[in-house]
Protein backbone atom coordinates (compact mmCIF):
# COMPACT_ATOMS: atom_id res chain seq x y z
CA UNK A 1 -24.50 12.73 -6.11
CA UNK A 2 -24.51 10.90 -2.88
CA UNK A 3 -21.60 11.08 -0.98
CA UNK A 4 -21.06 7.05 -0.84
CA UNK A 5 -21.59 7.35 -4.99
CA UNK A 6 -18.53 9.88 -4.93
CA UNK A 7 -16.46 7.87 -2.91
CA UNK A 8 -17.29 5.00 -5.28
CA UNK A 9 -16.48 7.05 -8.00
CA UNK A 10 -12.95 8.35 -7.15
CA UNK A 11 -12.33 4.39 -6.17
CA UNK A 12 -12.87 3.72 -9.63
CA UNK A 13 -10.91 6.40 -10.88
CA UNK A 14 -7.85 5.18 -9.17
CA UNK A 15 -7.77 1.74 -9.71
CA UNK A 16 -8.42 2.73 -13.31
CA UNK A 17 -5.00 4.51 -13.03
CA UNK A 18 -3.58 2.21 -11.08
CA UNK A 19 -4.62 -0.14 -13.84
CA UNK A 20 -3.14 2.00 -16.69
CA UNK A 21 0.34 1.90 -14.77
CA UNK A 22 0.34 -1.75 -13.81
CA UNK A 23 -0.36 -2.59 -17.19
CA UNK A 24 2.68 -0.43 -18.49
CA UNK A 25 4.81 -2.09 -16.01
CA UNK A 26 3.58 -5.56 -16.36
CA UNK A 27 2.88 -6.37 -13.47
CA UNK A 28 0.29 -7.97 -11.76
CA UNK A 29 -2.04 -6.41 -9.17
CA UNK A 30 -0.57 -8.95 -6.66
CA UNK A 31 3.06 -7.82 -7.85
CA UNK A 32 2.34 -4.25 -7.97
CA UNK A 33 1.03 -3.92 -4.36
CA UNK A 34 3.66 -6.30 -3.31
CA UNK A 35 6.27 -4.12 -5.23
CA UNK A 36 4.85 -0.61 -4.25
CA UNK A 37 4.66 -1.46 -0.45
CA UNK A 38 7.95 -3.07 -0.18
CA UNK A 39 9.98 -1.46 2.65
CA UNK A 40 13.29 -0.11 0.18
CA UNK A 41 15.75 -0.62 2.56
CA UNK A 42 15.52 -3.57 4.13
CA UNK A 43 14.90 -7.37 4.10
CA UNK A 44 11.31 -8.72 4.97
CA UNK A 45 9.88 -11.91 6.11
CA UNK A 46 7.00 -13.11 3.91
CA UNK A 47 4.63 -13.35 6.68
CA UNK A 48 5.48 -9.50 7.69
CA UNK A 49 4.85 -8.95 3.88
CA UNK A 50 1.67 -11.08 3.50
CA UNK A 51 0.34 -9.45 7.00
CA UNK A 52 1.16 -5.88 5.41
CA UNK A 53 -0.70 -6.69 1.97
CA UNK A 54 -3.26 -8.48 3.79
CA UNK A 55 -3.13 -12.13 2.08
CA UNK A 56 -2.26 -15.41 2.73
CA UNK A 57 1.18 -16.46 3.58
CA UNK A 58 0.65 -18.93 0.68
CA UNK A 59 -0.55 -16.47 -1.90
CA UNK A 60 2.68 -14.40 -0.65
CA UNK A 61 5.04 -16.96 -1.71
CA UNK A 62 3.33 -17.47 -5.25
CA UNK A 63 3.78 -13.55 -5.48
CA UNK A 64 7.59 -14.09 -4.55
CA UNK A 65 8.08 -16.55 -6.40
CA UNK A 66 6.92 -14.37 -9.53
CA UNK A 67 8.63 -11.37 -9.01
CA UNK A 68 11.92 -13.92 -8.11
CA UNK A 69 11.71 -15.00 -11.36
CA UNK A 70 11.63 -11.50 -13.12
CA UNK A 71 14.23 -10.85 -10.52
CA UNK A 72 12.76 -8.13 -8.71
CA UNK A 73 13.61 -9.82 -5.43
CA UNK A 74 15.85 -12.21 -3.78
CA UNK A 75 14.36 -14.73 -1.50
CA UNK A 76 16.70 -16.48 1.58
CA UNK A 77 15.68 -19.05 3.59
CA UNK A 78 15.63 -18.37 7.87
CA UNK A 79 18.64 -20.39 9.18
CA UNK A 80 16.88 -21.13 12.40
CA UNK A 81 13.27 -22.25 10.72
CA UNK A 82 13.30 -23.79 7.19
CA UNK A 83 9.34 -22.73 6.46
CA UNK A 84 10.34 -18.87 6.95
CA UNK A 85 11.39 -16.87 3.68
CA UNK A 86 12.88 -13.63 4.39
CA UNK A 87 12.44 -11.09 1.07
CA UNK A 88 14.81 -8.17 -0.10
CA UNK A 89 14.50 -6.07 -3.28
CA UNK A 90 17.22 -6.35 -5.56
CA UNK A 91 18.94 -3.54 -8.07
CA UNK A 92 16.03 -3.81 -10.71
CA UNK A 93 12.94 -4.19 -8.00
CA UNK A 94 14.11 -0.70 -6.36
CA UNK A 95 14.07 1.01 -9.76
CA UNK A 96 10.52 -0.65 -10.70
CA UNK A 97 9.53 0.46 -6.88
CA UNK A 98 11.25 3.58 -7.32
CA UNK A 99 9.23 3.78 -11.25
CA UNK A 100 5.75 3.31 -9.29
CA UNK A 101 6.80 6.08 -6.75
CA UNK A 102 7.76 8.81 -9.69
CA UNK A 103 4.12 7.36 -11.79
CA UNK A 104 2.41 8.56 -8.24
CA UNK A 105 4.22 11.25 -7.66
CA UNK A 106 3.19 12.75 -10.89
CA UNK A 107 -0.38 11.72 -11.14
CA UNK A 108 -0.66 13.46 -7.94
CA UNK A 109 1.03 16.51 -9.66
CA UNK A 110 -1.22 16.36 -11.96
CA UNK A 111 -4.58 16.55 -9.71
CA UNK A 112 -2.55 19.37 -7.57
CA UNK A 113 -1.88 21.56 -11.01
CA UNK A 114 -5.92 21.21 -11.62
CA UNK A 115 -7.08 23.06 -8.07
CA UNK A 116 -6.56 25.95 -6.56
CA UNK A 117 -4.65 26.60 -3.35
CA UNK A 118 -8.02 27.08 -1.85
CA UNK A 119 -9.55 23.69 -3.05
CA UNK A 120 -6.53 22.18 -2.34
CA UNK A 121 -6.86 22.86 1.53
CA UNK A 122 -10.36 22.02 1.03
CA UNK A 123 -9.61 18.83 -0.56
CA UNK A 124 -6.87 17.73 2.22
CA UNK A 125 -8.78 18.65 4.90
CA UNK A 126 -11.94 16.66 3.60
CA UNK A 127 -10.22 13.75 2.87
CA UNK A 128 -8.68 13.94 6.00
CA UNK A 129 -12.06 13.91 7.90
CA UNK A 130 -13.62 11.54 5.75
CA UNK A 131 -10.57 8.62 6.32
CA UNK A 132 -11.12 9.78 10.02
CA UNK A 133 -14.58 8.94 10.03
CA UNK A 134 -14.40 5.68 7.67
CA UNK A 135 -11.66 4.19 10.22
CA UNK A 136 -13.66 4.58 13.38
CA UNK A 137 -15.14 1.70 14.91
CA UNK A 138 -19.03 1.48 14.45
């Protein structure tokens, strides 16, 4: 197999999990990379956010207004400029953030339990060179 086939391949194979644990959660893709991305700690302007997921500062506040709803997050207005939101996770966002985290965290147990110590190093290393190379300029 090519290596641009295996690349394509593992894609797959995460969004597929990705997919699996979305669904279980409910969420949306939108939500989920919103919610999985979200800084734990602090309070966010929906610009920073939509800049960070790369979409629209539009799209954003449909997404925010979404996971508002559910109450995953609490939304302020700026006092200085009316148009800016600022976003902060509340008590039941940062356990369905802290949910995707432990899902992760044990897939990736998972593929570490399959390999060796060996292929591990391989695999680190080669992923490490390939994101290298995919992130240059051309």
């Amino acid at each position: 197999m090519r290596l641009i086939e295996q690349i394509i391949t593992l894609k797959h194979c995460c969004q597929n999990r990705e997919e699996e644990l979305r669904e279980n959660l409910g969420l949306t893709v939108s939500e989920y990379n919103c919610l999985a991305s979200f800084p734990s700690d602090k309070t966010v302007s929906g610009s920073e956010l939509a800049g960070h997921l790369h979409i629209s500062p539009s799209r954003m506040s449909r997404v925010a207004d979404a996971l508002a709803r559910r109450d995953f997050i609490n939304r302020t207005q700026s006092g200085s400029d009316r148009r800016v939101q600022h976003y902060e996770l509340t008590s039941s966002g940062l356990r369905l953030k802290n949910d995707i985290r432990k899902s992760l965290e044990e897939c990736e147990a998972g593929l570490i339990a399959r390999l060796s110590e060996s292929d591990l190093a391989d695999v680190e290393k080669g992923m490490s060179k390939l994101l290298e190379a995919m992130t240059l300029p051309d």
